[in-house]
PDB file of N, CA and C in Angstrom:
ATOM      1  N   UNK A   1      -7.800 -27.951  12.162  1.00  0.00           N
ATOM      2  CA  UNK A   1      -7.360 -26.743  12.816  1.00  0.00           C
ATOM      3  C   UNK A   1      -6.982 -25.707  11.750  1.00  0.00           C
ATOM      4  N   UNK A   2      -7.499 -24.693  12.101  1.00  0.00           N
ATOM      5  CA  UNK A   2      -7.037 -23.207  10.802  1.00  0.00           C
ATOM      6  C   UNK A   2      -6.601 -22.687  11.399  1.00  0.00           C
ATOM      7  N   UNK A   3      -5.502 -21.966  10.471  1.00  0.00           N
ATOM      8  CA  UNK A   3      -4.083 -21.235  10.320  1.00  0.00           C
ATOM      9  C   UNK A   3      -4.227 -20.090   9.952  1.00  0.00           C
ATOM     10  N   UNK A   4      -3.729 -19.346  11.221  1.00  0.00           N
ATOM     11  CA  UNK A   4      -3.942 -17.780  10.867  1.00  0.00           C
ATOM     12  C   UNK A   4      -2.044 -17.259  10.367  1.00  0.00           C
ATOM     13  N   UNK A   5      -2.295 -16.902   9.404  1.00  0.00           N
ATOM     14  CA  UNK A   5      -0.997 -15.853   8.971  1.00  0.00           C
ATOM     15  C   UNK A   5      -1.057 -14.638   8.976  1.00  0.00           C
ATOM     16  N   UNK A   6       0.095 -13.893   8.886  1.00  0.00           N
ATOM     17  CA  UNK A   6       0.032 -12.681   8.366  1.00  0.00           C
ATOM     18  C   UNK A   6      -0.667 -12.219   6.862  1.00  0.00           C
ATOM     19  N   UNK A   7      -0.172 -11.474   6.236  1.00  0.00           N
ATOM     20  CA  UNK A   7      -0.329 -10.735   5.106  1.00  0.00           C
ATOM     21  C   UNK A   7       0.216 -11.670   3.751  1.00  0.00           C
ATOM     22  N   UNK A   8       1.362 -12.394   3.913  1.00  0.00           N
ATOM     23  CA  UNK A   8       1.873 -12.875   3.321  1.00  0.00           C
ATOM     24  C   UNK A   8       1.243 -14.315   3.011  1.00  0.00           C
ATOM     25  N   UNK A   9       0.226 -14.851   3.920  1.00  0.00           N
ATOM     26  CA  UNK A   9      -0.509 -16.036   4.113  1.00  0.00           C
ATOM     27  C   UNK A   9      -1.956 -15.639   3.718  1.00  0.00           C
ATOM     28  N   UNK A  10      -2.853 -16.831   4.316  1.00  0.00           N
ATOM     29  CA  UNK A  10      -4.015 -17.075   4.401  1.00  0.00           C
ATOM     30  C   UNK A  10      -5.033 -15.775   4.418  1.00  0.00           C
ATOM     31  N   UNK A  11      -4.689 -14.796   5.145  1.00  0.00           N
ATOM     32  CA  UNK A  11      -5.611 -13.795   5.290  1.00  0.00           C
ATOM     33  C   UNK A  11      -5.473 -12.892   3.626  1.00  0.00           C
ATOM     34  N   UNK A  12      -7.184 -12.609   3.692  1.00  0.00           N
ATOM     35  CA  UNK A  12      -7.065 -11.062   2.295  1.00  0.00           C
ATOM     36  C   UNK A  12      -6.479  -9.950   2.494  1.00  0.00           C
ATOM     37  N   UNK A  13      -5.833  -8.884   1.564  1.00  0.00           N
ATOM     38  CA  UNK A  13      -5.096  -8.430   1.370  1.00  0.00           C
ATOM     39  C   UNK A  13      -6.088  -7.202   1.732  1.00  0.00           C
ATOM     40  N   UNK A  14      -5.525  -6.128   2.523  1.00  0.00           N
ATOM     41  CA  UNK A  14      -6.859  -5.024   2.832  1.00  0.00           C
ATOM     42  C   UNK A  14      -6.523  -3.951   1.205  1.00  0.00           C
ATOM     43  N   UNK A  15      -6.007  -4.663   0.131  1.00  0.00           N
ATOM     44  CA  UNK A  15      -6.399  -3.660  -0.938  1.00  0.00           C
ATOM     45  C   UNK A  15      -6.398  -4.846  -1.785  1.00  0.00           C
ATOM     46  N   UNK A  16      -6.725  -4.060  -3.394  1.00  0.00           N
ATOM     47  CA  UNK A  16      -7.200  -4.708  -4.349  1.00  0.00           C
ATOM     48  C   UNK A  16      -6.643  -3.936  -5.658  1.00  0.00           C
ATOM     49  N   UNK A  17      -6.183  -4.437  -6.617  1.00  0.00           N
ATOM     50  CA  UNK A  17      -5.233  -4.396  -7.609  1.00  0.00           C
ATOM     51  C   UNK A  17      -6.545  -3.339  -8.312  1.00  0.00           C
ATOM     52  N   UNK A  18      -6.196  -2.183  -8.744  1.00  0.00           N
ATOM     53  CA  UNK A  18      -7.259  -1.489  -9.538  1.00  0.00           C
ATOM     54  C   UNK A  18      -7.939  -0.325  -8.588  1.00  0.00           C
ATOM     55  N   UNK A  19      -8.262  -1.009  -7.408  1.00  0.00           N
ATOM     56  CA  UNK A  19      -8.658   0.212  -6.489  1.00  0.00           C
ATOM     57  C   UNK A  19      -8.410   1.351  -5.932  1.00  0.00           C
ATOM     58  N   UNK A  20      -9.169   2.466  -5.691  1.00  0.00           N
ATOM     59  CA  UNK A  20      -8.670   3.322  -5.280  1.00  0.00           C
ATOM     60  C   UNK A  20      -8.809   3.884  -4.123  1.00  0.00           C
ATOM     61  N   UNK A  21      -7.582   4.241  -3.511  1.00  0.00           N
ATOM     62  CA  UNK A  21      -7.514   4.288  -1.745  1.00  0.00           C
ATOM     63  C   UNK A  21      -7.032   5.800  -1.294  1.00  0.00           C
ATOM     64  N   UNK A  22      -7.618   6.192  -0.123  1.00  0.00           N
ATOM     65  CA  UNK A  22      -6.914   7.440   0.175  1.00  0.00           C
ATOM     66  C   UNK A  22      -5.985   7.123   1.017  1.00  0.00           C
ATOM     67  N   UNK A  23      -4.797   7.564   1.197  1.00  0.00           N
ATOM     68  CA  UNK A  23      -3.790   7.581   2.116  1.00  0.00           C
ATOM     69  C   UNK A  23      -2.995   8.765   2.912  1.00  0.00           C
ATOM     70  N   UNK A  24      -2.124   9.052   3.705  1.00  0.00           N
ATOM     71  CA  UNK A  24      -1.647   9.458   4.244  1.00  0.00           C
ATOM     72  C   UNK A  24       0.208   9.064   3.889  1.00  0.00           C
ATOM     73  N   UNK A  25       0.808   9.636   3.102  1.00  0.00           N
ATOM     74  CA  UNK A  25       2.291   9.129   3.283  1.00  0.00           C
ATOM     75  C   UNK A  25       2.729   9.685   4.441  1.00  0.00           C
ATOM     76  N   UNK A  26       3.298   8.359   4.899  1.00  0.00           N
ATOM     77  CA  UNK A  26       4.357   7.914   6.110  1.00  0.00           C
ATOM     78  C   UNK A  26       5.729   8.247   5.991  1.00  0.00           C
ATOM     79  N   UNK A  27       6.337   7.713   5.195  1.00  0.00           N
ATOM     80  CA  UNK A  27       7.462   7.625   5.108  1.00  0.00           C
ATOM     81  C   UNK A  27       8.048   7.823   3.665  1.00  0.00           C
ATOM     82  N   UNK A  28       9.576   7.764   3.347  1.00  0.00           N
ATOM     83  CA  UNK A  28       9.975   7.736   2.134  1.00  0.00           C
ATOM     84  C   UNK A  28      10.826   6.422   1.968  1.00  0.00           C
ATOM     85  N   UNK A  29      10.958   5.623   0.961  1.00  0.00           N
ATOM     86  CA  UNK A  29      11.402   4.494   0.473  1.00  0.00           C
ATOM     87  C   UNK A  29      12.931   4.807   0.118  1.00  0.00           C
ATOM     88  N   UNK A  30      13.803   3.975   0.283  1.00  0.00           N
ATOM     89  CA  UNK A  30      15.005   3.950  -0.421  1.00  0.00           C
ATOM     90  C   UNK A  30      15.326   4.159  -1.883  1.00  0.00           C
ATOM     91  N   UNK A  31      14.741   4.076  -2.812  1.00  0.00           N
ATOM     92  CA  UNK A  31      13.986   4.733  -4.109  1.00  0.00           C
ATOM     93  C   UNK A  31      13.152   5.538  -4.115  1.00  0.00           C
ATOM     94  N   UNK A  32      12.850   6.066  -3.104  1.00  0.00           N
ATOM     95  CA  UNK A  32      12.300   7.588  -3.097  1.00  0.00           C
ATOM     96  C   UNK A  32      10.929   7.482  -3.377  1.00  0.00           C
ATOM     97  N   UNK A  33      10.346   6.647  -3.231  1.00  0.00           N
ATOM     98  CA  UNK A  33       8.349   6.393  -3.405  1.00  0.00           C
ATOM     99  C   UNK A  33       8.082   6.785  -1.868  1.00  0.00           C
ATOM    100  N   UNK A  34       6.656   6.846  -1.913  1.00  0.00           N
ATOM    101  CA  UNK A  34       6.112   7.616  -0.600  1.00  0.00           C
ATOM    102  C   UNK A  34       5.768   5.312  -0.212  1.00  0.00           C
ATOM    103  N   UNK A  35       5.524   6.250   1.229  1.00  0.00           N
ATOM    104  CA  UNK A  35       5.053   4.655   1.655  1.00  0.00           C
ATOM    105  C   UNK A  35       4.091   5.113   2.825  1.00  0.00           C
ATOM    106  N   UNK A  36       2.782   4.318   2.475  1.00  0.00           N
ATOM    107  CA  UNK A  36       1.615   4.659   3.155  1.00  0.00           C
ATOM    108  C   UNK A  36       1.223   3.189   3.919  1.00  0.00           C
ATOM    109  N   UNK A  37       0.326   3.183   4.447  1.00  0.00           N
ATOM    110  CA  UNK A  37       0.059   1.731   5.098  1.00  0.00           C
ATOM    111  C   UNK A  37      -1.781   1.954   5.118  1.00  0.00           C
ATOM    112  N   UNK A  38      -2.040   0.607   4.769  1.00  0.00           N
ATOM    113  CA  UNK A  38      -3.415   0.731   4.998  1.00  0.00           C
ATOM    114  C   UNK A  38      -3.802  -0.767   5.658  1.00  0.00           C
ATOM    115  N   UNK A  39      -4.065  -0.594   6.916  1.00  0.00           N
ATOM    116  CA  UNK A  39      -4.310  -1.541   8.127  1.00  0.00           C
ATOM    117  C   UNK A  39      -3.022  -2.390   8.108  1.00  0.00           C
ATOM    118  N   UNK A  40      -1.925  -1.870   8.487  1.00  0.00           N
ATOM    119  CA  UNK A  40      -0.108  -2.682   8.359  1.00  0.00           C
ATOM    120  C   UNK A  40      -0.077  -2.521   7.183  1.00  0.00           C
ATOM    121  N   UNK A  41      -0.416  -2.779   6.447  1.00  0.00           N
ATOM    122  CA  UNK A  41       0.297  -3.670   4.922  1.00  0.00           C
ATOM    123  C   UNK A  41       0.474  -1.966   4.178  1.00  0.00           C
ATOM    124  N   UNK A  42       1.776  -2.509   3.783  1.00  0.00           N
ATOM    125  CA  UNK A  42       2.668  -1.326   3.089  1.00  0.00           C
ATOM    126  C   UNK A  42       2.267  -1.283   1.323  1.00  0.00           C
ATOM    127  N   UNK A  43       2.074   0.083   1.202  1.00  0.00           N
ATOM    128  CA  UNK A  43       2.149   0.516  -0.055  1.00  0.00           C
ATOM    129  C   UNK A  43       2.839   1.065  -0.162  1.00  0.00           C
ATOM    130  N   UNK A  44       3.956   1.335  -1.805  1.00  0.00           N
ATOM    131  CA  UNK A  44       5.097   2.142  -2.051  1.00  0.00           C
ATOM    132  C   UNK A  44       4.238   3.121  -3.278  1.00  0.00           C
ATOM    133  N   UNK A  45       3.983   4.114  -2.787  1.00  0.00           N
ATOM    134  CA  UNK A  45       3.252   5.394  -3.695  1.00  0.00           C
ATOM    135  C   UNK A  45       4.094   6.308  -4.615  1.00  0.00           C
ATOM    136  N   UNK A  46       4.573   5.973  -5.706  1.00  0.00           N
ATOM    137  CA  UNK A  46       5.334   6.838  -6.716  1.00  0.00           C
ATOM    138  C   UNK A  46       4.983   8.012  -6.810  1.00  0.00           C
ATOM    139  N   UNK A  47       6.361   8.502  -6.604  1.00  0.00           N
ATOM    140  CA  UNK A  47       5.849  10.360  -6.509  1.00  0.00           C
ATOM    141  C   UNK A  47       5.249  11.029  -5.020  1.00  0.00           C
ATOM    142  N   UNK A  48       4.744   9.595  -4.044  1.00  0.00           N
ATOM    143  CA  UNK A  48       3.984  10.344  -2.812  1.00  0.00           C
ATOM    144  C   UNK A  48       5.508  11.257  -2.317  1.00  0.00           C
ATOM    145  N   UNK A  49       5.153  11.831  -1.017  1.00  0.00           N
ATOM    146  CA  UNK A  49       5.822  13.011  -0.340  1.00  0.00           C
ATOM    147  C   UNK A  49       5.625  12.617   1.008  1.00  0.00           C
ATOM    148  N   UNK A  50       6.485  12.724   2.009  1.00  0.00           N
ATOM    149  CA  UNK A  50       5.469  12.418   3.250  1.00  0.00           C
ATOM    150  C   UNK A  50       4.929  13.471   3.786  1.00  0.00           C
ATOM    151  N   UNK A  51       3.748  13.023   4.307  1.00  0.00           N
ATOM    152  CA  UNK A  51       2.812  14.079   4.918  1.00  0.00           C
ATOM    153  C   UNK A  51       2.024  14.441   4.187  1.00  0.00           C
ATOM    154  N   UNK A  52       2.133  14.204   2.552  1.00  0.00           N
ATOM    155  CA  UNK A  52       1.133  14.241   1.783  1.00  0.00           C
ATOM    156  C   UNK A  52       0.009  13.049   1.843  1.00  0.00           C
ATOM    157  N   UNK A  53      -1.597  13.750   1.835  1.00  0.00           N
ATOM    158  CA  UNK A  53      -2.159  12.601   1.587  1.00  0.00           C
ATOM    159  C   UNK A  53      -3.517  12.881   0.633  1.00  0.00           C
ATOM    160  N   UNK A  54      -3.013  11.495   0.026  1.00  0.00           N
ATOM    161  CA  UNK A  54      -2.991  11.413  -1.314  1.00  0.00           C
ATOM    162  C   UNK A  54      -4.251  10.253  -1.813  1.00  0.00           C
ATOM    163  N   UNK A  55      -4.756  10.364  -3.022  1.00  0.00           N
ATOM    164  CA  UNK A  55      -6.186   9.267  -3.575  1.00  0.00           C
ATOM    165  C   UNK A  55      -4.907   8.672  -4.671  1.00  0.00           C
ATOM    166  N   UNK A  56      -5.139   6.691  -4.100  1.00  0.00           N
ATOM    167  CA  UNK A  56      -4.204   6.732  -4.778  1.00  0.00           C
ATOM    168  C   UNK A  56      -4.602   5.419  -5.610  1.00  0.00           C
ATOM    169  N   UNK A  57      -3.801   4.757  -6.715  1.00  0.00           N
ATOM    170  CA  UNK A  57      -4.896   3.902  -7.594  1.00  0.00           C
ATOM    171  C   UNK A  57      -3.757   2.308  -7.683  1.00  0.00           C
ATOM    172  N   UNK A  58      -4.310   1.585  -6.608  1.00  0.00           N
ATOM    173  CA  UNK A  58      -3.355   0.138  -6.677  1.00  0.00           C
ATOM    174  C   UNK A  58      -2.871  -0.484  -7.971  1.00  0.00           C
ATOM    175  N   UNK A  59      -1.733  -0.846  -8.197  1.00  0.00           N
ATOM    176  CA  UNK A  59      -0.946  -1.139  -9.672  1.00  0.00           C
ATOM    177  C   UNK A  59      -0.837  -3.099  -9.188  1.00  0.00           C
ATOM    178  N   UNK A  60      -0.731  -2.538  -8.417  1.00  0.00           N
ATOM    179  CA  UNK A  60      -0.323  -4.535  -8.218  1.00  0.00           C
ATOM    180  C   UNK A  60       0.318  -4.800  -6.852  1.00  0.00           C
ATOM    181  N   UNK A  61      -0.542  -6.075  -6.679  1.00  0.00           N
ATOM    182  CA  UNK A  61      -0.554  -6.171  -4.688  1.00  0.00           C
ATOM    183  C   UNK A  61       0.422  -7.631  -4.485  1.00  0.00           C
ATOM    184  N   UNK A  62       1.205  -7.182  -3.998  1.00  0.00           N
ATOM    185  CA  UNK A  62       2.239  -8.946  -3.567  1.00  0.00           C
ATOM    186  C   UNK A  62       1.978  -9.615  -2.478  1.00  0.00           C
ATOM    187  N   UNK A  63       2.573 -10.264  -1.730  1.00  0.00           N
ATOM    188  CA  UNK A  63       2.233 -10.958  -0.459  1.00  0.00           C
ATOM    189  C   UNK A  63       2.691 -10.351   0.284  1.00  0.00           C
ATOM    190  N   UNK A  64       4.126  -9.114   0.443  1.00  0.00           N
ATOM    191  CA  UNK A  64       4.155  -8.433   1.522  1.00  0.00           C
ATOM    192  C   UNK A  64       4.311  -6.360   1.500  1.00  0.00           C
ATOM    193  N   UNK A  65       3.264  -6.642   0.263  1.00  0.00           N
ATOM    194  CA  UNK A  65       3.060  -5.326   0.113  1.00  0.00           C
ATOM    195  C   UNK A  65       2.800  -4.680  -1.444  1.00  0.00           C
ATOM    196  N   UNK A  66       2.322  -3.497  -1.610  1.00  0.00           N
ATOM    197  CA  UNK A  66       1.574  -2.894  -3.128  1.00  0.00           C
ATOM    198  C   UNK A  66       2.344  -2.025  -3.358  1.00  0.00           C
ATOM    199  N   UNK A  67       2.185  -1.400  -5.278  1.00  0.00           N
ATOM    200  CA  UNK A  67       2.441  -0.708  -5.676  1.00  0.00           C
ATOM    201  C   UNK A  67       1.290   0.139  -5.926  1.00  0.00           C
ATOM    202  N   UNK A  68       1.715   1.846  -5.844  1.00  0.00           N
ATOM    203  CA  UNK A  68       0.474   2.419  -6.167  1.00  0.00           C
ATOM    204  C   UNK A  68       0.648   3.263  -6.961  1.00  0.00           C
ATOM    205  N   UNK A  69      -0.015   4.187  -7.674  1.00  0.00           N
ATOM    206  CA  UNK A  69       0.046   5.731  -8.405  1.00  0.00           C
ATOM    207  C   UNK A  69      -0.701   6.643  -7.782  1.00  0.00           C
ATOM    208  N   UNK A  70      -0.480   7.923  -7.403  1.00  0.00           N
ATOM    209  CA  UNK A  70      -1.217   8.838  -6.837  1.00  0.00           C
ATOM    210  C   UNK A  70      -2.296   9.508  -8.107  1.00  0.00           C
ATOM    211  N   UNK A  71      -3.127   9.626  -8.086  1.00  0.00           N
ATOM    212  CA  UNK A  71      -4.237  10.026  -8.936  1.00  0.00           C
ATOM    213  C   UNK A  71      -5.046  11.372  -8.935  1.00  0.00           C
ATOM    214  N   UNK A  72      -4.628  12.127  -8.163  1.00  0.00           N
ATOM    215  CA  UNK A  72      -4.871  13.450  -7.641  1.00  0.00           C
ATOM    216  C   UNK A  72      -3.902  14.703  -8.425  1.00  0.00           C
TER     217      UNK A  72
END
């Protein structure tokens, strides 16, 4: 029998350490990074703004969420 998890489990991560993604910031972080989502899974975008949206370049992906740089 196979085991479906979240983000934090079994399933791939809808980004990739190096890649570059366009986003939409959502929200602002308690440290003040933008936070975008790409299919659920949270990215914290340094420097994003919300409502800015932004091409942004993955730094490193964890089990319940990425770091990014805006590249624009």
């Amino acid at each position: 029998m196979s085991e479906k998890r979240s983000f934090g489990g079994f399933r791939p991560k809808p980004v990739e350490k190096d890649k570059e993604y366009t986003v939409k910031i959502e929200e602002t972080s308690r440290r003040g990074d933008g936070i975008a989502k790409i299919q659920g899974f949270v990215i914290f975008v340094k420097g994003g703004e919300v409502g800015q949206e932004c091409k942004i370049k993955i730094l490193q992906v964890g089990n319940r969420f990425a770091t990014a740089e805006r590249i624009e």
